[in-house]
N, C-alpha and C. Protein backbone atom coordinates (compact mmCIF):
# COMPACT_ATOMS: atom_id res chain seq x y z
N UNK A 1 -19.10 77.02 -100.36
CA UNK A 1 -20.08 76.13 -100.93
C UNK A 1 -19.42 74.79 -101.23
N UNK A 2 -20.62 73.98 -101.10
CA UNK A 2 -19.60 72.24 -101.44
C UNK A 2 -19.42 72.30 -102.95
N UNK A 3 -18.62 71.33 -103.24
CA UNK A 3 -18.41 71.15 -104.51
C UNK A 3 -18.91 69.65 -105.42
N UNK A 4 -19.82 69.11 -104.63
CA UNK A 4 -21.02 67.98 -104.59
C UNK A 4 -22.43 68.12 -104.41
N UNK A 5 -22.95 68.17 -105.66
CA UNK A 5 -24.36 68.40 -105.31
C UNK A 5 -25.31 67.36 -104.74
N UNK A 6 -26.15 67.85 -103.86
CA UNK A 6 -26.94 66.86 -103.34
C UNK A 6 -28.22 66.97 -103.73
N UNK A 7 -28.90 65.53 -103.46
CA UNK A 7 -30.58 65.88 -104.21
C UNK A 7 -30.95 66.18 -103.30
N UNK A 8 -31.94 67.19 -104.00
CA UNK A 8 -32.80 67.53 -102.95
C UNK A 8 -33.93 67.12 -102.01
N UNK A 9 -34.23 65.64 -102.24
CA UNK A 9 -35.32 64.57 -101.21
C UNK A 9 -34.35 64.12 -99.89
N UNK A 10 -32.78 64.51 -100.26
CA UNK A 10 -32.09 64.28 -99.21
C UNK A 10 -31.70 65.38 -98.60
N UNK A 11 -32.28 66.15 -98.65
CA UNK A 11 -31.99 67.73 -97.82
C UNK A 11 -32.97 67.77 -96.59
N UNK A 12 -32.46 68.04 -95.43
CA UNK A 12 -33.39 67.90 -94.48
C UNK A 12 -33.61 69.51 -93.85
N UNK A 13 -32.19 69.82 -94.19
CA UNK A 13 -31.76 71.46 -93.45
C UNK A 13 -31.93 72.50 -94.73
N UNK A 14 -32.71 73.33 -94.26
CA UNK A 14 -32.44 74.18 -95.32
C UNK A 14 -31.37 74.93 -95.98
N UNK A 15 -30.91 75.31 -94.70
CA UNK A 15 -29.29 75.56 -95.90
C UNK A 15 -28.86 74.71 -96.84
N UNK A 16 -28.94 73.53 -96.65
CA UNK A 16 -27.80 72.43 -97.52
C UNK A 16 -29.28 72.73 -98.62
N UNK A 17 -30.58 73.30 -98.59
CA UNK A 17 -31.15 72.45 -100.17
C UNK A 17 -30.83 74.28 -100.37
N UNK A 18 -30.90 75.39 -99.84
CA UNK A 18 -30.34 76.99 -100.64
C UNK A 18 -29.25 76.11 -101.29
N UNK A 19 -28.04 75.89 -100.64
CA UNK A 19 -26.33 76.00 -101.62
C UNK A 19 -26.63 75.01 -102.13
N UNK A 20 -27.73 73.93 -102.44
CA UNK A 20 -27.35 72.92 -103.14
C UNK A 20 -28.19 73.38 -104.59
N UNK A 21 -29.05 74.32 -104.27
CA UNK A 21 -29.66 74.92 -105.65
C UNK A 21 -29.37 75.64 -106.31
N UNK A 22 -28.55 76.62 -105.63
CA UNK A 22 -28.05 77.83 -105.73
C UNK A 22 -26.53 77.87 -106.73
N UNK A 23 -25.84 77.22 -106.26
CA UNK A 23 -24.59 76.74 -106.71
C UNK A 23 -24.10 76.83 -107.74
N UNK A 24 -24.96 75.65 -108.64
CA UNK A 24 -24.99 75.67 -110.15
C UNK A 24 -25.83 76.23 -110.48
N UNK A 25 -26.29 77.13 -110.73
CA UNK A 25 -27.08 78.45 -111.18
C UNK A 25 -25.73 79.69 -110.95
N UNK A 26 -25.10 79.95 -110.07
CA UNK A 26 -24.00 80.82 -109.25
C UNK A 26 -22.57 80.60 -110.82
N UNK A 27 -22.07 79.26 -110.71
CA UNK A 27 -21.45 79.00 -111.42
C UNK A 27 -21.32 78.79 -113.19
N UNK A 28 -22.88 78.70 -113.46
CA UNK A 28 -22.92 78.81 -114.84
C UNK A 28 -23.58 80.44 -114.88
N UNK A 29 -23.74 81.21 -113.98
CA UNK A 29 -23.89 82.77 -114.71
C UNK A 29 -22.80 83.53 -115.27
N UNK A 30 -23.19 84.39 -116.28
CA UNK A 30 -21.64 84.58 -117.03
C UNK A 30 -21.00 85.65 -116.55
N UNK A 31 -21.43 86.43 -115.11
CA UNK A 31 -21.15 87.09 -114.69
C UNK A 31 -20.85 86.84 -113.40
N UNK A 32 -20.32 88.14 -112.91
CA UNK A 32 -19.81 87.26 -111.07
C UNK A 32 -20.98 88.14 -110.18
N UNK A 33 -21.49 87.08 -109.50
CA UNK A 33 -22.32 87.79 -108.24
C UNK A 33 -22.02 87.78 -107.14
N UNK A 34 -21.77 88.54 -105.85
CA UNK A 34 -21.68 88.19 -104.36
C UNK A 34 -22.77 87.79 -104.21
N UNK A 35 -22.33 86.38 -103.18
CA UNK A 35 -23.70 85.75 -102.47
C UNK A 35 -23.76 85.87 -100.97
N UNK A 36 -24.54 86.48 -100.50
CA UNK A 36 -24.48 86.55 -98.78
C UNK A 36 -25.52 85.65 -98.79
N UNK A 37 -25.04 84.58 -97.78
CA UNK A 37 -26.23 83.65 -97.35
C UNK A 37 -26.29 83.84 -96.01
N UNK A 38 -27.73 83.91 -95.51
CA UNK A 38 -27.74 83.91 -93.69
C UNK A 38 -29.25 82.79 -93.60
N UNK A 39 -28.64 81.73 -93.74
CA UNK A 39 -29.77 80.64 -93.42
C UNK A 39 -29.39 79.82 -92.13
N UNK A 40 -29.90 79.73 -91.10
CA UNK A 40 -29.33 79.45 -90.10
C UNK A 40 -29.44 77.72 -90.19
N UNK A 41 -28.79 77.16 -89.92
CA UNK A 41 -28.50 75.39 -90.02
C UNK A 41 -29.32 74.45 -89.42
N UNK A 42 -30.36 75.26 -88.79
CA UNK A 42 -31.05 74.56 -87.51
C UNK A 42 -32.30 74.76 -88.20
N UNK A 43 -32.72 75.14 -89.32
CA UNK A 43 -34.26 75.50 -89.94
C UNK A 43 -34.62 74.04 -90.72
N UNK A 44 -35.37 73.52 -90.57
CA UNK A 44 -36.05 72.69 -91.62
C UNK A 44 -36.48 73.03 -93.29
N UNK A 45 -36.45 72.14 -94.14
CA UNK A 45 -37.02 72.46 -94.86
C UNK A 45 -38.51 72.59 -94.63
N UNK A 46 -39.50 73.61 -95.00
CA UNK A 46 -40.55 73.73 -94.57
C UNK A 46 -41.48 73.62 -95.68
N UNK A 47 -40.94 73.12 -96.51
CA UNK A 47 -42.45 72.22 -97.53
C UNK A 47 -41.42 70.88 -98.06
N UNK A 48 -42.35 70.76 -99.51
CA UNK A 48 -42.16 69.23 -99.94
C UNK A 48 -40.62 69.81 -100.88
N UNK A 49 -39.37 68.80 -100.66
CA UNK A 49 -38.29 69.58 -100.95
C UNK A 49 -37.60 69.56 -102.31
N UNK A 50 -38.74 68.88 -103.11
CA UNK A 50 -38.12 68.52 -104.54
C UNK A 50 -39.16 70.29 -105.03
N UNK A 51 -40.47 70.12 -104.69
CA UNK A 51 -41.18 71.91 -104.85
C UNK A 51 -40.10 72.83 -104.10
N UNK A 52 -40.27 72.71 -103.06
CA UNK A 52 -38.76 73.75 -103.10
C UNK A 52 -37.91 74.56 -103.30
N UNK A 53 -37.17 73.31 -103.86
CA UNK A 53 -35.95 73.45 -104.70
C UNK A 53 -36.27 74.12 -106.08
N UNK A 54 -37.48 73.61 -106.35
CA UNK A 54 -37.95 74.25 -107.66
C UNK A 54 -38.34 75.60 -108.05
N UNK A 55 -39.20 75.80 -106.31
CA UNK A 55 -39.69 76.83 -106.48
C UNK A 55 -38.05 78.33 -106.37
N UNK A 56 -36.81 78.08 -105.48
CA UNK A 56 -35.56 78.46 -105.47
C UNK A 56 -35.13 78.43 -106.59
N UNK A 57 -34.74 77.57 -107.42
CA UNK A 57 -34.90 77.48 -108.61
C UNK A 57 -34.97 78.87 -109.44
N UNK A 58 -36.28 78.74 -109.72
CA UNK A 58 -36.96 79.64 -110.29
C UNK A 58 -36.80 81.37 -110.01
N UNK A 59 -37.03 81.65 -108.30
CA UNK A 59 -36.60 82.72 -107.99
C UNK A 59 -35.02 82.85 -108.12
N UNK A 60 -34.10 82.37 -108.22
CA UNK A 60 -32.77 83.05 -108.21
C UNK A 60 -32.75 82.98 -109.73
N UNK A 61 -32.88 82.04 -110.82
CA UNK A 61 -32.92 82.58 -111.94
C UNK A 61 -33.71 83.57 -112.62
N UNK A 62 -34.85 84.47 -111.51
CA UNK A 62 -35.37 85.28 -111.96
C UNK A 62 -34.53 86.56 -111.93
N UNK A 63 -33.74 86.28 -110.87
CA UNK A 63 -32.74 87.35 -109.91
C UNK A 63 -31.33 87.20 -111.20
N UNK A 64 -30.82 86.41 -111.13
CA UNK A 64 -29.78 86.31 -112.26
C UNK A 64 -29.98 86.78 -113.81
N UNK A 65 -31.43 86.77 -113.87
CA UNK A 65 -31.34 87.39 -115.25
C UNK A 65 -31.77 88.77 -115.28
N UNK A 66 -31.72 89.32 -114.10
CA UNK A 66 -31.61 91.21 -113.44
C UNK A 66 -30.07 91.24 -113.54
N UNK A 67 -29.30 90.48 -113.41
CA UNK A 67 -27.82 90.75 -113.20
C UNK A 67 -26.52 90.90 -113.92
N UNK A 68 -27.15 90.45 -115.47
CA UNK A 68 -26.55 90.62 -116.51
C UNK A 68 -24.66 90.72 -116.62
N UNK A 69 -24.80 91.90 -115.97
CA UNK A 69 -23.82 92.59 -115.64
C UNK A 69 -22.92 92.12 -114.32
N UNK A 70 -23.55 91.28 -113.09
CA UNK A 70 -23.07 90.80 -112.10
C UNK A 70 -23.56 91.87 -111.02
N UNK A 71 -23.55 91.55 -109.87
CA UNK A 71 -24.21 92.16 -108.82
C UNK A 71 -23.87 91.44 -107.39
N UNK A 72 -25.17 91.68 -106.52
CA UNK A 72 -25.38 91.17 -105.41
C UNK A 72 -26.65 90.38 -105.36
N UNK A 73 -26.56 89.41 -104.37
CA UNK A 73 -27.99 88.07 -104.38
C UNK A 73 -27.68 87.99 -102.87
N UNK A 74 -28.67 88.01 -101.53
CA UNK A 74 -28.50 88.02 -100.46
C UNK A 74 -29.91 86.85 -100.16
N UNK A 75 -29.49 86.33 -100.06
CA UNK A 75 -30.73 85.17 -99.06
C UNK A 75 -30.73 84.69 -97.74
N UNK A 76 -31.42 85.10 -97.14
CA UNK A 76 -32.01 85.40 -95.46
C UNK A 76 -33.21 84.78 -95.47
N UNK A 77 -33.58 83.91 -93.87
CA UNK A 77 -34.36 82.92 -94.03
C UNK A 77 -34.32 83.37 -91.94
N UNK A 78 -35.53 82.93 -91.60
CA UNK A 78 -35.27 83.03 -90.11
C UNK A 78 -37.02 81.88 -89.83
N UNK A 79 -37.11 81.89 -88.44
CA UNK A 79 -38.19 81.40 -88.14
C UNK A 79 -39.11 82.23 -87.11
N UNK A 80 -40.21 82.40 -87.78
CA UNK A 80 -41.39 83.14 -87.21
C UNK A 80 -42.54 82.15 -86.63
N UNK A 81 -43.05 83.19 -85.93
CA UNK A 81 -44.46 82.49 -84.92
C UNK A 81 -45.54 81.98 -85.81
N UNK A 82 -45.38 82.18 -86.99
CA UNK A 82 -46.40 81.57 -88.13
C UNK A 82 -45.93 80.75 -89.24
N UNK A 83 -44.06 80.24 -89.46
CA UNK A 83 -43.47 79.80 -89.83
C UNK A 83 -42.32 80.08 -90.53
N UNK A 84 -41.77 79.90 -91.26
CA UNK A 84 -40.69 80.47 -91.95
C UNK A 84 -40.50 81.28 -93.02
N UNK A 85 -39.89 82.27 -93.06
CA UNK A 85 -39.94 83.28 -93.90
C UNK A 85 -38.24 83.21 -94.65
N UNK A 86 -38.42 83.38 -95.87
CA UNK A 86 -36.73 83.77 -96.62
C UNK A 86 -37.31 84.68 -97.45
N UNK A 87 -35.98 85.81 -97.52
CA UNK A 87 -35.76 86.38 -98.44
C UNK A 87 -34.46 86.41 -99.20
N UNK A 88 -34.85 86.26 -100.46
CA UNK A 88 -34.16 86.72 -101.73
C UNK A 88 -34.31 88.27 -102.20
N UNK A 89 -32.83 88.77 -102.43
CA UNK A 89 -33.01 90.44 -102.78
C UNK A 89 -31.71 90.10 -103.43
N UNK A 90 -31.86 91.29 -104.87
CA UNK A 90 -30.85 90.98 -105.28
C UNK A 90 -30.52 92.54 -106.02
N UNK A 91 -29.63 93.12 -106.79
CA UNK A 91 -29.34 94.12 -106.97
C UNK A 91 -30.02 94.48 -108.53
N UNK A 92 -30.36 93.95 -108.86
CA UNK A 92 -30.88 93.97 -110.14
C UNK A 92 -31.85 95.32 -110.35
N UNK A 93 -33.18 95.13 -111.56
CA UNK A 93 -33.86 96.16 -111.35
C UNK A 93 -35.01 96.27 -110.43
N UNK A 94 -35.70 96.99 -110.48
CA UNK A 94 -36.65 97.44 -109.47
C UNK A 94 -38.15 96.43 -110.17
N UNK A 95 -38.70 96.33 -108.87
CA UNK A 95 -39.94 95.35 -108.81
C UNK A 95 -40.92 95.85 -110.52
N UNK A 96 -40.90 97.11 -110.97
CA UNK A 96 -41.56 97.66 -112.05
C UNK A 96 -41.21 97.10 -113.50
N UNK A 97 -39.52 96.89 -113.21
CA UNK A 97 -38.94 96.49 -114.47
C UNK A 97 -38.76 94.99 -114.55
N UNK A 98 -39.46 94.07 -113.74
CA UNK A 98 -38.93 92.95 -113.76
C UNK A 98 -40.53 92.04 -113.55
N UNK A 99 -40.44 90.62 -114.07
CA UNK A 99 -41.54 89.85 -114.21
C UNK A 99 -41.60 89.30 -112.28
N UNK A 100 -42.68 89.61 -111.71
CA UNK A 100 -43.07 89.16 -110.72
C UNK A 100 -43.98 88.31 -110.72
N UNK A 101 -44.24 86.77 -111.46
CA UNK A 101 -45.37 85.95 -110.80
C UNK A 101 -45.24 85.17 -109.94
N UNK A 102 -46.07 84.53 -110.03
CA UNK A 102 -46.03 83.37 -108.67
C UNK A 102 -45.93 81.69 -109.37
N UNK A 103 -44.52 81.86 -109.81
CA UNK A 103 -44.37 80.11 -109.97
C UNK A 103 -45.60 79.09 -109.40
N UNK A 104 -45.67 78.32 -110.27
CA UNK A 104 -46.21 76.97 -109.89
C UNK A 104 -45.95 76.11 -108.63
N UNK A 105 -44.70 75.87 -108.63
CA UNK A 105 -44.06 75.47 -107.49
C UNK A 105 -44.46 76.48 -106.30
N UNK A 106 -44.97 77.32 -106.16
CA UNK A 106 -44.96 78.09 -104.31
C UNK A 106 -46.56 77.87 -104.31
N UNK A 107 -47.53 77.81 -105.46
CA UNK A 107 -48.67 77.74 -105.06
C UNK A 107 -48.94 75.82 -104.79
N UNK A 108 -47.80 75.38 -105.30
CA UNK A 108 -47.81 73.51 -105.12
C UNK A 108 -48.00 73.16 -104.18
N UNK A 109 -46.62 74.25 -102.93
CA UNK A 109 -46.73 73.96 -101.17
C UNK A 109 -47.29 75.40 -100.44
N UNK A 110 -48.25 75.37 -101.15
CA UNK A 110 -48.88 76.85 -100.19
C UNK A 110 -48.23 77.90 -99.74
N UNK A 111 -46.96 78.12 -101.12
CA UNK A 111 -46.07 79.55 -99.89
C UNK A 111 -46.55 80.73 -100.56
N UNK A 112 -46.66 82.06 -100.13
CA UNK A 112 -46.87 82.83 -100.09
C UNK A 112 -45.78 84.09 -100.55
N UNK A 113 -45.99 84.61 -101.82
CA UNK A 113 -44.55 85.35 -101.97
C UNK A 113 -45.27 87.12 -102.00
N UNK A 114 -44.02 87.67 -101.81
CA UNK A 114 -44.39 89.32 -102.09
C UNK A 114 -43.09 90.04 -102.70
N UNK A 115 -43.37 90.59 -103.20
CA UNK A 115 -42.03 91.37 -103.59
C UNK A 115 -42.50 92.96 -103.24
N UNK A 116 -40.83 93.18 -103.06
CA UNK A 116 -40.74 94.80 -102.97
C UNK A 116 -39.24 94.95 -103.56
N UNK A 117 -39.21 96.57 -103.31
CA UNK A 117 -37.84 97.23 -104.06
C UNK A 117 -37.42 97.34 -103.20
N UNK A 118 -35.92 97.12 -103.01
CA UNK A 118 -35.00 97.29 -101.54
C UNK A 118 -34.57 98.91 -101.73
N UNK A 119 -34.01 99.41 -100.47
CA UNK A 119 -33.66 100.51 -100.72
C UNK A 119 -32.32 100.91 -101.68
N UNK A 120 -31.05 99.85 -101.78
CA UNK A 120 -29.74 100.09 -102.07
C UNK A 120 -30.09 99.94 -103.62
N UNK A 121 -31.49 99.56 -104.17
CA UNK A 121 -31.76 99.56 -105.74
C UNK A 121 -31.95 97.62 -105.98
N UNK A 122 -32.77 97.18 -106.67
CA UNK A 122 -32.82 95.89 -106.60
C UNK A 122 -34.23 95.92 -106.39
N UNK A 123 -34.41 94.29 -106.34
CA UNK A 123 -36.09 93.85 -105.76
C UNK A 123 -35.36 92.80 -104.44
N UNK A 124 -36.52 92.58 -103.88
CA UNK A 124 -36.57 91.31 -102.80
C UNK A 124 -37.78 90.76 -103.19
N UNK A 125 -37.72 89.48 -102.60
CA UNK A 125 -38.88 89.04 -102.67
C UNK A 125 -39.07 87.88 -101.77
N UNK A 126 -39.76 88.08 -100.72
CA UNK A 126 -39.91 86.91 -99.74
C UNK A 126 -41.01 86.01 -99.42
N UNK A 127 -40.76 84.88 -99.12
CA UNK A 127 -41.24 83.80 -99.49
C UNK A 127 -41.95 83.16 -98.12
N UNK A 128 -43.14 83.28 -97.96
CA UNK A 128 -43.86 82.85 -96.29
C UNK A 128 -44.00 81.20 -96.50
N UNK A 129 -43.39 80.41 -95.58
CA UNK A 129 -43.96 78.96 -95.62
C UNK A 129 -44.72 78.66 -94.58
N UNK A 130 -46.02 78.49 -94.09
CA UNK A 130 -46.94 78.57 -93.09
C UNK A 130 -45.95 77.74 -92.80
N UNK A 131 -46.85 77.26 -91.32
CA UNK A 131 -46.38 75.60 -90.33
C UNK A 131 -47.26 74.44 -91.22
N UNK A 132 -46.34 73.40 -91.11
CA UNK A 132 -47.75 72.55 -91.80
C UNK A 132 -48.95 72.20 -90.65
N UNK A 133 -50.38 72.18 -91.50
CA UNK A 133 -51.22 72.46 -91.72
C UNK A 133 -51.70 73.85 -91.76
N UNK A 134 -50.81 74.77 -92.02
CA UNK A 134 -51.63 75.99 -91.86
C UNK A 134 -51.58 76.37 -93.52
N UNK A 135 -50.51 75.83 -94.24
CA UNK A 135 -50.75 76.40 -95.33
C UNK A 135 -52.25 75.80 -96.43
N UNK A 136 -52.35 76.42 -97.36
CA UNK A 136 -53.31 75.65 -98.04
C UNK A 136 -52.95 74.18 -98.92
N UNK A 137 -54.32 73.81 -99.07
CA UNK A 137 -53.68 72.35 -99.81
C UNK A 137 -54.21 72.35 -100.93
N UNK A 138 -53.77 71.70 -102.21
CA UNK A 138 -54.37 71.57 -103.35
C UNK A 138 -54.79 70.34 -103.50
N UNK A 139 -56.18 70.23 -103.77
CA UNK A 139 -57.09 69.16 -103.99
C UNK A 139 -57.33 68.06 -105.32
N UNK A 140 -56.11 66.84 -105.08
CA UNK A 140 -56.03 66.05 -106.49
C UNK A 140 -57.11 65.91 -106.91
């Protein structure tokens, strides 16, 4: 990971706005987590990237405060025929014991989240970003 954070209106690739959110959240937890990242370098950010970041944000500190103790956080991101999909899974507790809503930020850029329980123990929870225009829009 860099050791310079960048804003996120200057993120064009999605990897650079994951490690640029991710980072300091990683470094101020008081515990140690493995991070597997598989975001491939060639993906766009696929909404507006300051929501985003926010909406990332939000999900890994939902994931970090399952982890108390330190764990695993795996984020996987690929591109589909209907747009981009990431997941966040992390070792924490199971989808029952843990607050699942839907941030502000994912209904801001129309993404679409679901969660489930992974098998190794933990939740995931992945995050659909239509193509633009397919997602919905919110009406000022």
């Amino acid at each position: 990971m860099s050791n310079q954070w960048i804003d996120p209106e200057s993120c064009s690739c999605l990897a650079v706005l994951v490690e640029t959110v991710i980072a300091p959240l990683l470094i101020q937890h008081q515990a140690a987590v493995c991070l597997e990242l598989d975001v491939p370098t060639t993906l766009p950010v696929p909404a507006d990237p300051q929501r985003t970041a926010e909406l990332l944000r939000t999900l890994v500190q939902q994931s970090l405060a399952q982890m108390s103790d330190g764990g695993d956080l795996m984020i996987l991101a690929c591109e589909t025929a209907t747009g981009i999909e990431m997941e966040l899974a992390d070792s924490g507790s199971d989808v029952d014991d843990r607050p699942c809503s839907l941030p502000m930020s994912a209904a801001a850029i129309g993404a679409e989240l679901r969660w489930q329980n992974v098998p190794q123990g933990g939740a995931a929870v992945t995050i659909f970003f239509g193509r633009h225009g397919q997602s919905g829009r919110i009406a000022a």
